[in-house]
C-alpha atoms as a PDB file:
ATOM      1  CA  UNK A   1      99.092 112.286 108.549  1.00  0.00           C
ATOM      2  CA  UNK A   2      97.966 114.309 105.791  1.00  0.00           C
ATOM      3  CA  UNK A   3      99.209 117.586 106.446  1.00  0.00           C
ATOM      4  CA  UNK A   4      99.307 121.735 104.695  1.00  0.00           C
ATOM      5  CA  UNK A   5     100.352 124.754 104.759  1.00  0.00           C
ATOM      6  CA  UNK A   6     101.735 127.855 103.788  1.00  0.00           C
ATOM      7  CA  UNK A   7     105.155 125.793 101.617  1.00  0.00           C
ATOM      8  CA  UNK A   8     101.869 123.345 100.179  1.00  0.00           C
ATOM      9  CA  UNK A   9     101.447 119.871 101.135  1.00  0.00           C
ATOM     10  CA  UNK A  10     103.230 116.901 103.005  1.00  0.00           C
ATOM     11  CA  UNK A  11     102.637 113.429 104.514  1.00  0.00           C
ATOM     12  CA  UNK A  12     104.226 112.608 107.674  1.00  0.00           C
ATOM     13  CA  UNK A  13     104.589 109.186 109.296  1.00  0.00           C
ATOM     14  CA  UNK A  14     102.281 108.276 111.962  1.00  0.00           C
ATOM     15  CA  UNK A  15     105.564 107.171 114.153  1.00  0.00           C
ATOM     16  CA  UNK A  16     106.915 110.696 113.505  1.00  0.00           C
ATOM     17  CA  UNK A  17     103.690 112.734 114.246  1.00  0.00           C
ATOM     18  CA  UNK A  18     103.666 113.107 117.837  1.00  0.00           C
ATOM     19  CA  UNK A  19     106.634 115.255 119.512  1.00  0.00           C
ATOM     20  CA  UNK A  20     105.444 114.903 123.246  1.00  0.00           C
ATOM     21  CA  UNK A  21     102.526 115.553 125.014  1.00  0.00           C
ATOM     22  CA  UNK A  22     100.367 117.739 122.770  1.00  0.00           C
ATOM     23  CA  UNK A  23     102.652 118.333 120.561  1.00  0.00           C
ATOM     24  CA  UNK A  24     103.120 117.647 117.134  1.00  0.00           C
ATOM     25  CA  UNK A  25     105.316 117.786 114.224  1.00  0.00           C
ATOM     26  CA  UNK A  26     102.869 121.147 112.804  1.00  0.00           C
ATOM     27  CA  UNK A  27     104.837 124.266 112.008  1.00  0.00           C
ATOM     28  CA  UNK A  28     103.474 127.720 111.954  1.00  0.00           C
ATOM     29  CA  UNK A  29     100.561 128.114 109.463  1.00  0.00           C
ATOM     30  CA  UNK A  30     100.116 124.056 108.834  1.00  0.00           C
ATOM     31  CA  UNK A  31      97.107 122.291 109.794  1.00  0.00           C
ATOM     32  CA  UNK A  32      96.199 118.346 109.345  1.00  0.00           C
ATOM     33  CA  UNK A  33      94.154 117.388 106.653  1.00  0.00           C
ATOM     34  CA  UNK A  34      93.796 113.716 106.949  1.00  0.00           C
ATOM     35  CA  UNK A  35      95.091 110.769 108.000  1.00  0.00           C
ATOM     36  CA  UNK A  36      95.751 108.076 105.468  1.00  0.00           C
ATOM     37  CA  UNK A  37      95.597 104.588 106.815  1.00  0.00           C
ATOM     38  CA  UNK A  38      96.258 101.728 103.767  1.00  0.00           C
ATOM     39  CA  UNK A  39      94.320  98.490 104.971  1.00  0.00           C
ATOM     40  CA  UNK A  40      96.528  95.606 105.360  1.00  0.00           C
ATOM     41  CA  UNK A  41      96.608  93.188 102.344  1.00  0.00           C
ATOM     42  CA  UNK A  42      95.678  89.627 104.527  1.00  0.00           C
ATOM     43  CA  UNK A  43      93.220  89.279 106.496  1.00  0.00           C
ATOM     44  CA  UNK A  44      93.186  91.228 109.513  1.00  0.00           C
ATOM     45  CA  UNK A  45      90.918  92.296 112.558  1.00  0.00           C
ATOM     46  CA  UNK A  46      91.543  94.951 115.169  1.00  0.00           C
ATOM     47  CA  UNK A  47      90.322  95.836 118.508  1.00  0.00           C
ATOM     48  CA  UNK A  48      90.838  99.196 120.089  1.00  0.00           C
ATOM     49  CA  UNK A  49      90.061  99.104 124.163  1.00  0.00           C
ATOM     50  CA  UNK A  50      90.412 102.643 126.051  1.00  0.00           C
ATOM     51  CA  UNK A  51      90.106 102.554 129.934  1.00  0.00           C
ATOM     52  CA  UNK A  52      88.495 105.809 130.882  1.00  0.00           C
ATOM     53  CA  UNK A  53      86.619 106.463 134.342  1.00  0.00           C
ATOM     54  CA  UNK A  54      83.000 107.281 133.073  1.00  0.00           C
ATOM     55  CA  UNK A  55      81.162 107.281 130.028  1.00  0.00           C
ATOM     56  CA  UNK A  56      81.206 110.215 127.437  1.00  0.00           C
ATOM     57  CA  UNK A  57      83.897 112.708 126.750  1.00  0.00           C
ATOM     58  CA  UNK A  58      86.641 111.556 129.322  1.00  0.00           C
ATOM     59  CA  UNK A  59      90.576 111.200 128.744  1.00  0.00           C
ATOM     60  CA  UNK A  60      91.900 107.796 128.649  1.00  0.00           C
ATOM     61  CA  UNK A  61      93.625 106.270 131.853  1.00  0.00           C
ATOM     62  CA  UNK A  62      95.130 103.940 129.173  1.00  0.00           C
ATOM     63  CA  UNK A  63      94.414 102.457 125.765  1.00  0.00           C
ATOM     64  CA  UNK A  64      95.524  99.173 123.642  1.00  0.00           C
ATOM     65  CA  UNK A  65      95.127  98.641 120.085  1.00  0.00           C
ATOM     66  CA  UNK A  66      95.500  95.180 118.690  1.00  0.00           C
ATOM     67  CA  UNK A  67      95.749  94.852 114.697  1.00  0.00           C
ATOM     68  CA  UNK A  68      95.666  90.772 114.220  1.00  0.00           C
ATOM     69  CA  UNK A  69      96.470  89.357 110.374  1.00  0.00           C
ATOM     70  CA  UNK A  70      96.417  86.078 109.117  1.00  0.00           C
ATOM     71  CA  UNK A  71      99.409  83.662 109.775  1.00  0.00           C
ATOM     72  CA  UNK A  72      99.616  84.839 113.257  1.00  0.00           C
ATOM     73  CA  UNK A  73     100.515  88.390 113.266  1.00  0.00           C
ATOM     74  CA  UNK A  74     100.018  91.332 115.062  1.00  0.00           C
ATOM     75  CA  UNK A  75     100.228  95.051 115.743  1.00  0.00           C
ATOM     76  CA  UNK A  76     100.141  96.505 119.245  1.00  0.00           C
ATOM     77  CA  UNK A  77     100.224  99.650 120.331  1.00  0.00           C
ATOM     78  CA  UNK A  78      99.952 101.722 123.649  1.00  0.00           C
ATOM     79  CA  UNK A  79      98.458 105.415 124.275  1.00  0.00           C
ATOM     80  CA  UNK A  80      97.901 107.547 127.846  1.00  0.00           C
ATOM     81  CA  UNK A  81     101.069 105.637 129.670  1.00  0.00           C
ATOM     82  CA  UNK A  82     103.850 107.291 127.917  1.00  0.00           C
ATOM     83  CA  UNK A  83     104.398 110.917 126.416  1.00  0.00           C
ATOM     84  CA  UNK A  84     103.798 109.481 123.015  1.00  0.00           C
ATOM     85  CA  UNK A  85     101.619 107.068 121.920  1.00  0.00           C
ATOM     86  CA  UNK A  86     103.960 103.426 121.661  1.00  0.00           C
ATOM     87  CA  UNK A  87     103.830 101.059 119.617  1.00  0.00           C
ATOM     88  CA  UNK A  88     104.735  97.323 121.411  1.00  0.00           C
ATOM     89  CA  UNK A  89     107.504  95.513 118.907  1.00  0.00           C
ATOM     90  CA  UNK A  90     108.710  93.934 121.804  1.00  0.00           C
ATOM     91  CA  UNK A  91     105.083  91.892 122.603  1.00  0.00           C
ATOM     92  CA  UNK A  92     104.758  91.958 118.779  1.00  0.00           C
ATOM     93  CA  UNK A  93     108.033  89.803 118.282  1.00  0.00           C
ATOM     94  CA  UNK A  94     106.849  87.967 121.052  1.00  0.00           C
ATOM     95  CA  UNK A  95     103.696  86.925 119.153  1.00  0.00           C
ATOM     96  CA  UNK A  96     104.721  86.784 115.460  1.00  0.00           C
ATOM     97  CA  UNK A  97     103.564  83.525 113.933  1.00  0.00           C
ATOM     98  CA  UNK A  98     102.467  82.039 117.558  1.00  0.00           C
ATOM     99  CA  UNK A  99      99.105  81.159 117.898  1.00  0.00           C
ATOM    100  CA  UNK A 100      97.270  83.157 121.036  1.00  0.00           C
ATOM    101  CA  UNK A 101      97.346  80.889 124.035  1.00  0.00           C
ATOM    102  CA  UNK A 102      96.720  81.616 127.817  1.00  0.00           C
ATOM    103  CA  UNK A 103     100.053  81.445 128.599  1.00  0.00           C
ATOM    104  CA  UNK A 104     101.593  83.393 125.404  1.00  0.00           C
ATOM    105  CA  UNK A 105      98.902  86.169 126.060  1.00  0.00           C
ATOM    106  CA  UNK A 106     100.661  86.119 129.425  1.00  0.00           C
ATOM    107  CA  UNK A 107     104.522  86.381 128.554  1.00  0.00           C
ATOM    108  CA  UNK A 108     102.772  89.124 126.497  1.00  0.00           C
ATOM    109  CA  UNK A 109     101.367  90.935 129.551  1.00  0.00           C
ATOM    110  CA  UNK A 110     104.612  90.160 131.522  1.00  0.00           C
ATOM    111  CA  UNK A 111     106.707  92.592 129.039  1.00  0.00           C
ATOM    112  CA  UNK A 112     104.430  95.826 129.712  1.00  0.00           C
ATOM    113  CA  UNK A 113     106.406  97.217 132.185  1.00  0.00           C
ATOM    114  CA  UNK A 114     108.736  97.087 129.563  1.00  0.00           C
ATOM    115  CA  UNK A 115     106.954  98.692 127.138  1.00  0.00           C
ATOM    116  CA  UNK A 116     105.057 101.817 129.020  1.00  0.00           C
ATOM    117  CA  UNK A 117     106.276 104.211 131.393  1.00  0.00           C
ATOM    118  CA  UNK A 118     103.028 105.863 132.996  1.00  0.00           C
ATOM    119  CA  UNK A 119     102.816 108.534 135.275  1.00  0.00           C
ATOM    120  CA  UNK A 120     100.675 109.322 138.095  1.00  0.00           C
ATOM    121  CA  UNK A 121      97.840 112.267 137.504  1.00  0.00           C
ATOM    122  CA  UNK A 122      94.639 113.168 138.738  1.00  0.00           C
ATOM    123  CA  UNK A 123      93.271 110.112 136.005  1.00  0.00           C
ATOM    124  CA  UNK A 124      95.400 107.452 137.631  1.00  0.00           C
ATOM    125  CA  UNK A 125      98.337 105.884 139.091  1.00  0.00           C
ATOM    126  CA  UNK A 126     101.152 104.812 137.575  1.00  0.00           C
ATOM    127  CA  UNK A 127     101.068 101.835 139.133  1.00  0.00           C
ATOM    128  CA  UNK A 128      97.016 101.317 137.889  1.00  0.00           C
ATOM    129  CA  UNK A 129      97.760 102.310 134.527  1.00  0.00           C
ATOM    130  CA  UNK A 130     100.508  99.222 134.529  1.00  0.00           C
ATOM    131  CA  UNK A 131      98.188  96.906 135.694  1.00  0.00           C
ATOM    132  CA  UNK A 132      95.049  98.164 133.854  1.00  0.00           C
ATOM    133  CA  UNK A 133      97.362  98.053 130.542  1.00  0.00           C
ATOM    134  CA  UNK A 134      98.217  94.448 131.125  1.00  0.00           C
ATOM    135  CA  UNK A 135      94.156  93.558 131.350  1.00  0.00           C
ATOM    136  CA  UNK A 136      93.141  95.463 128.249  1.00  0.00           C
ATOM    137  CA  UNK A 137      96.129  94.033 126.241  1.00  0.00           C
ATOM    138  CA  UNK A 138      94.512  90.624 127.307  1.00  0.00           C
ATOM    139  CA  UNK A 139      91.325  91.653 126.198  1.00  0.00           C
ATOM    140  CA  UNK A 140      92.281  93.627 123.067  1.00  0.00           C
ATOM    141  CA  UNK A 141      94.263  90.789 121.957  1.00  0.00           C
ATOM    142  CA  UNK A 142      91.380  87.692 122.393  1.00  0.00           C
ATOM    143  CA  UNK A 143      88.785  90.215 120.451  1.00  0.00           C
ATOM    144  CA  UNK A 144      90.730  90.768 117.944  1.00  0.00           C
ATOM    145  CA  UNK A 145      91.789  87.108 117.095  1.00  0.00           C
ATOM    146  CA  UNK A 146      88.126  86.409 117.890  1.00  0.00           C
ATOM    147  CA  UNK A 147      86.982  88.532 115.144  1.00  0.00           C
ATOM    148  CA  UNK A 148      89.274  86.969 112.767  1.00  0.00           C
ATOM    149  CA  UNK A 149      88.288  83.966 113.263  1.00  0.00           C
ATOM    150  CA  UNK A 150      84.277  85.602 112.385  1.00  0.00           C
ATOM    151  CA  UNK A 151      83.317  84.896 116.533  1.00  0.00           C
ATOM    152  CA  UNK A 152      84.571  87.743 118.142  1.00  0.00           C
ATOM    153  CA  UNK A 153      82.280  91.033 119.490  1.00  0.00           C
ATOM    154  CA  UNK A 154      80.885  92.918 117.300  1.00  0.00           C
ATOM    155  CA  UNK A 155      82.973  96.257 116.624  1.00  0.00           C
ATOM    156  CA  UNK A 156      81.445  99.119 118.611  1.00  0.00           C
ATOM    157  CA  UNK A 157      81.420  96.750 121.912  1.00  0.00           C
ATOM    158  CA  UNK A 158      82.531  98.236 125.125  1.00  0.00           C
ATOM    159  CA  UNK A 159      85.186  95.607 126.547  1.00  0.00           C
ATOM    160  CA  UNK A 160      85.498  97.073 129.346  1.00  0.00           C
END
């Protein structure tokens, strides 16, 4: 995150960002001025799936995102089922250098409860947010090795 203020400029790391629910690592006076993301030097595809109860301008209930490169390698992470968004190095270690089959993308989905820890609002369940985060992993994961491999959906695609 690209961030300034009154003592001038700074760049913080995406991992360090987020404090808790909304809150962030701004001090008094310091607003964010960008985000800079560096594209990943292989060949990648990603897939970003958020679980939300209607169309339009509505909170997540949960969210995956699912960065695959070339050679079989991946980056997962989690939002809505945790105070902080999470990323998965777990299900990534899991993964790394294993091509996606049925029953790896299931070990995967097995480790979730692992990984989150949801709580119950007026969005969802805890328990439903588990579940649901296990299905759009699944998903998140075969679009984005689909779109590596030049046959996935096209970006913009609802996978829900």
């Amino acid at each position: 995150m690209l961030v300034a203020g009154p003592n001038g400029r700074r760049k913080v790391p995406l991992n360090e960002w987020f404090l808790g629910p909304r809150k962030t690592v701004l001090g008094r006076g310091e607003i964010a001025t960008g985000v800079a993301v560096p594209l990943p030097k292989k060949k990648h595809a990603a897939c970003f799936v958020k679980l939300r109860r209607y169309e339009g301008e509505d909170l997540a209930q949960a969210s995956v995102t699912v960065l695959a490169l070339a050679g079989n390698s991946y980056r997962i992470s989690f939002g809505s089922v945790a105070p902080r968004p999470i990323r998965s190095e777990r299900i990534e270690a899991l993964l790394e250098g294993r091509a996606l089959t049925n029953d790896l993308i299931q070990q995967a989905v097995r480790l979730v409860p692992q990984e989150i820890a949801p709580i119950t609002d007026i969005r969802a369940t805890k328990e439903y947010r588990t579940l649901m985060v296990g299905v759009v992993l699944e998903r998140g994961l075969r679009a984005a090795v689909a779109r590596l491999a030049g046959t996935g959906p096209e970006y913009g695609t609802s996978l829900i």
